[in-house]
Protein backbone atom coordinates (compact mmCIF):
# COMPACT_ATOMS: atom_id res chain seq x y z
CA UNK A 1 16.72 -2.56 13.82
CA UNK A 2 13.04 -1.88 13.37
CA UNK A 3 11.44 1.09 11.76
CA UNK A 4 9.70 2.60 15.33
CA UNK A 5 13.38 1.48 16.44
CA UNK A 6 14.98 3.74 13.89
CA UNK A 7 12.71 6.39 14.24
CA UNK A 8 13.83 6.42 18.25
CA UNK A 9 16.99 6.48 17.73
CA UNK A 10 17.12 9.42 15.21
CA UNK A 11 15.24 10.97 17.75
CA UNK A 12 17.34 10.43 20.33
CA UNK A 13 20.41 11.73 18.22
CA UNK A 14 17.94 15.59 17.74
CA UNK A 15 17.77 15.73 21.76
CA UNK A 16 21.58 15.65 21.99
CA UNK A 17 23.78 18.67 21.73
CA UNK A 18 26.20 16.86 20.09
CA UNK A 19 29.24 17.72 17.61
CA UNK A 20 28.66 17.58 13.94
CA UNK A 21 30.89 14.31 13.51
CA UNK A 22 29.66 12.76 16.40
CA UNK A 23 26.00 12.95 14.66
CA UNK A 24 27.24 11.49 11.53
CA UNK A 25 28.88 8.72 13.46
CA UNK A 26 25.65 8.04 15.35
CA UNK A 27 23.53 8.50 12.03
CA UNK A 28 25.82 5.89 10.38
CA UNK A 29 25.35 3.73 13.13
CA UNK A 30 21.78 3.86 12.88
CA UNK A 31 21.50 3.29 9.37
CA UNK A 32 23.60 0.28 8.93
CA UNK A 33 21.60 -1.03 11.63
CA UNK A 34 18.13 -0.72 9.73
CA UNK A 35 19.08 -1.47 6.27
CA UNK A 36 21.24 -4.30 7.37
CA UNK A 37 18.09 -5.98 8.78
CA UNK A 38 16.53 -8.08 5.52
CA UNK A 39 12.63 -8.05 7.16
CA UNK A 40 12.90 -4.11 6.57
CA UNK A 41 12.70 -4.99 2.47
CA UNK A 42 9.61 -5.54 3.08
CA UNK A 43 8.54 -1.94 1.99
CA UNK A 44 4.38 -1.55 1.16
CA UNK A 45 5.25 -0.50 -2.35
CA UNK A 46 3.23 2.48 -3.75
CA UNK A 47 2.49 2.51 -7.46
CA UNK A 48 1.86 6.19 -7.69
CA UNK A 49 4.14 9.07 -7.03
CA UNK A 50 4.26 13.40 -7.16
CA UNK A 51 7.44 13.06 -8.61
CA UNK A 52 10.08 11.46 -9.91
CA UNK A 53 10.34 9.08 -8.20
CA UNK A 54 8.59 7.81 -4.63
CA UNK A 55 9.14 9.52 -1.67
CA UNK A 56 7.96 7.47 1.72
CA UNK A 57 8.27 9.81 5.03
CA UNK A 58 8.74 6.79 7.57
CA UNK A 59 7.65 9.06 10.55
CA UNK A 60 5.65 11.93 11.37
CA UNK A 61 5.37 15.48 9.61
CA UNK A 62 4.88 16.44 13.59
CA UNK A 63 8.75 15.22 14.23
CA UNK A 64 11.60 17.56 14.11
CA UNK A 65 13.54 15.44 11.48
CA UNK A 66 12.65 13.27 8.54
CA UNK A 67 13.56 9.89 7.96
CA UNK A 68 12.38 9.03 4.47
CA UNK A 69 12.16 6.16 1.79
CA UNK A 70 12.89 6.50 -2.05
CA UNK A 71 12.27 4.29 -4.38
CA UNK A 72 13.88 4.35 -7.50
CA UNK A 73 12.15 2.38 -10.65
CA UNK A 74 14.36 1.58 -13.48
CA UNK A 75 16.25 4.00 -15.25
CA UNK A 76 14.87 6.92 -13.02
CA UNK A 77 16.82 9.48 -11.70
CA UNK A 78 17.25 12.94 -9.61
CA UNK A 79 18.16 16.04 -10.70
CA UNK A 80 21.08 17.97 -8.97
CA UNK A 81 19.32 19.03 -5.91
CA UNK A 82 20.61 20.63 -1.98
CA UNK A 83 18.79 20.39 1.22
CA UNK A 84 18.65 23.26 2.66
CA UNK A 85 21.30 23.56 4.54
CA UNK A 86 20.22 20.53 6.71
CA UNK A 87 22.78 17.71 8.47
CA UNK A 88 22.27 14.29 7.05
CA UNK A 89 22.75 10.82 5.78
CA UNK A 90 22.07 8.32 2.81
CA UNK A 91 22.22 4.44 2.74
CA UNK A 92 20.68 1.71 0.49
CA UNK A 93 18.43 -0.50 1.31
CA UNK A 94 17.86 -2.56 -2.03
CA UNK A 95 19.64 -2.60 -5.63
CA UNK A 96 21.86 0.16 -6.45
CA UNK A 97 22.11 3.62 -7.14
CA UNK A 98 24.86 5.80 -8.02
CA UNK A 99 25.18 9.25 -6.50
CA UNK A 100 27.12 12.18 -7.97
CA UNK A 101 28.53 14.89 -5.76
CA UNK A 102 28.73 18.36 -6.59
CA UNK A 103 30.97 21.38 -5.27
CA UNK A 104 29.25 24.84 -5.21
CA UNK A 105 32.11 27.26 -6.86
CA UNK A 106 30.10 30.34 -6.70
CA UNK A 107 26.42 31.63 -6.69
CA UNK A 108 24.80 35.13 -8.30
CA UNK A 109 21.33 35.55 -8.89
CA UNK A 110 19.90 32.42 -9.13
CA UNK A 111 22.71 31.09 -11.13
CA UNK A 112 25.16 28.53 -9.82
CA UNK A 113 28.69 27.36 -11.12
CA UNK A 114 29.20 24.02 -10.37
CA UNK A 115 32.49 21.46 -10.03
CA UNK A 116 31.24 17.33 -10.11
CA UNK A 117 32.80 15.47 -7.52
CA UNK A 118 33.52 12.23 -6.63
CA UNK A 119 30.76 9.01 -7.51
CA UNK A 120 30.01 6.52 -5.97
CA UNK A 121 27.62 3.64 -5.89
CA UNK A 122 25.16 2.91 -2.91
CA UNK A 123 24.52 -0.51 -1.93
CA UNK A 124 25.43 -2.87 1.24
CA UNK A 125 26.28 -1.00 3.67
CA UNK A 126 28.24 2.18 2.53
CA UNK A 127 26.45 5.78 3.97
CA UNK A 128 26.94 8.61 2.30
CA UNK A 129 26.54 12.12 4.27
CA UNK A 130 24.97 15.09 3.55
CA UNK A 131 26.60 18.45 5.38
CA UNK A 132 25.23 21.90 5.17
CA UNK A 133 28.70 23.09 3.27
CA UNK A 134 29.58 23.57 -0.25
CA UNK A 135 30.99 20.07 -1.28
CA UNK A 136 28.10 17.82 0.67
CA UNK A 137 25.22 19.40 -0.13
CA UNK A 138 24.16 18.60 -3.44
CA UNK A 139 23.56 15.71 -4.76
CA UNK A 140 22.22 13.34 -7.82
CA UNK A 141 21.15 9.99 -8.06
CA UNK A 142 20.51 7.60 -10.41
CA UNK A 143 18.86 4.08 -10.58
CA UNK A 144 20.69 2.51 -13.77
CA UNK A 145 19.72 -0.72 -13.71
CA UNK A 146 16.09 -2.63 -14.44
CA UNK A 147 15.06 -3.06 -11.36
CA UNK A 148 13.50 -1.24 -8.59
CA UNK A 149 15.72 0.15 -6.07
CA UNK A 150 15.45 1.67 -2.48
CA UNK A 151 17.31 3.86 -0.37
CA UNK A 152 16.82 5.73 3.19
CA UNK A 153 17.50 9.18 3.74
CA UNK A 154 17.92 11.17 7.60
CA UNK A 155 17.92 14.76 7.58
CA UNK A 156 17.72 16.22 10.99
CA UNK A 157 16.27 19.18 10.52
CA UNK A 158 13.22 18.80 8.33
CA UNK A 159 13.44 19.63 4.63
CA UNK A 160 10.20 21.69 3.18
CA UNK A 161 12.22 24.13 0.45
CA UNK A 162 15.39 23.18 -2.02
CA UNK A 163 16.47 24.14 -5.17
CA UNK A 164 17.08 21.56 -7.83
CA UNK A 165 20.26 23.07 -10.39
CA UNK A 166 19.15 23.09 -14.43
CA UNK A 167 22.14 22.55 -16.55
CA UNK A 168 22.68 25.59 -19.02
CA UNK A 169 24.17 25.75 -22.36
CA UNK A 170 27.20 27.92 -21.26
CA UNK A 171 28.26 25.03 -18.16
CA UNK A 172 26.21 26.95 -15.32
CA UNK A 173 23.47 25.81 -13.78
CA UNK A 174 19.68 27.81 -13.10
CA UNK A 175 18.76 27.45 -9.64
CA UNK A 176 14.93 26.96 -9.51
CA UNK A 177 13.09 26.34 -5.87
CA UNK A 178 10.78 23.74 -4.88
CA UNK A 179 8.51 22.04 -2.53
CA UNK A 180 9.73 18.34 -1.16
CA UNK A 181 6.74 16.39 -1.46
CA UNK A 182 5.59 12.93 0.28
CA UNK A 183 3.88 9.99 -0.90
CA UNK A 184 2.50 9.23 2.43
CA UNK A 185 3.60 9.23 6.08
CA UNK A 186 3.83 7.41 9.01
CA UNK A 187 5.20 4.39 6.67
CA UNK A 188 6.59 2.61 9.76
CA UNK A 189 2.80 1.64 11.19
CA UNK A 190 2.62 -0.57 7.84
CA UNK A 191 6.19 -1.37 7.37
CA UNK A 192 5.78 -4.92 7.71
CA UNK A 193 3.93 -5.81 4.92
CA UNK A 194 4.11 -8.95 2.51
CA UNK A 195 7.10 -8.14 0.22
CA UNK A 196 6.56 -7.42 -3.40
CA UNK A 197 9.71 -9.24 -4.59
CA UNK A 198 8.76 -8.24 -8.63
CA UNK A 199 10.00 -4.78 -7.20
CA UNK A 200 12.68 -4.86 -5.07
CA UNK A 201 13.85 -8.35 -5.52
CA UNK A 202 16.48 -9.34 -2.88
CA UNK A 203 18.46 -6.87 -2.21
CA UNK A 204 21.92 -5.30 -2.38
């Protein structure tokens, strides 16, 4: 599947009115589909980011969803972060990263209390959802290797607001808001692009 082909279908899934499962099925489907296609690791790699780490919108800020690339240098890592309440989906596309869940236990005034959950490791073809309830909504990731990684994230409804959770002395966590940012847009009109293999190398 190609990028513009990606971006369709996603697009496709927002115009249905369509059961909550039946979207992750269909999101799953989707994802496999693009990440399972080696001429799509051939990501235009930026050296410069806002943030931690590099965050590539593949379509438009006009659409109503966002389908975006990360990539992960070495080492580099997320905080514990939501989004917003959204319905979406995670895959790799090269190396690995590990992602933590987290359960929300309870919430008062900008302090959370928070229960890990299960970890697991993104690579090949394993999707990982995200679900606007309190055991699939937040989220860490880490790159722990020395290589670059990549992976591709669908949220369909757009994310512009999330709080990222500060560990605290006493085992809660400090809720603090912020913006999402982008790196650039409208990545799929340059998608296919020489490969720089020093950064993501080969693949899962």
């Amino acid at each position: 599947m190609k990028p513009l082909e990606l971006i369709q279908a996603i697009r496709m899934i927002k115009r249905q009115a369509l059961a909550q499962s039946t979207q992750l099925a269909q999101l799953r489907q989707a994802l496999i589909a693009f990440v399972s296609e080696p001429a799509n690791r051939q990501v235009n790699i930026t050296n410069t980011s806002c943030g931690l780490y590099t965050r590539i919108l593949l379509n438009s800020f006009d659409d109503d969803f966002q389908i975006v690339v990360v990539l992960w240098g070495p080492q580099s890592a997320s905080p514990i972060h939501d989004h917003n309440g959204t319905v979406g989906a995670v895959a790799a596309l090269a190396g690995h990263t590990i992602e933590a869940k987290y359960q929300i236990l309870r919430t008062e005034a900008q302090r959370a209390w928070l229960q890990k959950q299960e970890t697991s490791v993104l690579k090949a073809a394993y999707v990982t959802p995200i679900l606007p309830d309190e055991t699939s909504q937040l989220h860490d990731m880490v790159n722990a290797t020395d290589t670059w990684a990549a992976t591709v994230h669908i949220y369909l409804t757009p994310i512009t607001d999330f709080y990222i959770y500060e560990p605290q002395p006493d085992g809660t966590y400090i809720m603090v808001e912020r913006k999402l940012w982008f790196d650039g847009d409208n990545a799929w009109q340059t998608w296919q692009t020489p490969l720089q293999q020093e950064v993501l190398g080969s693949g899962s």
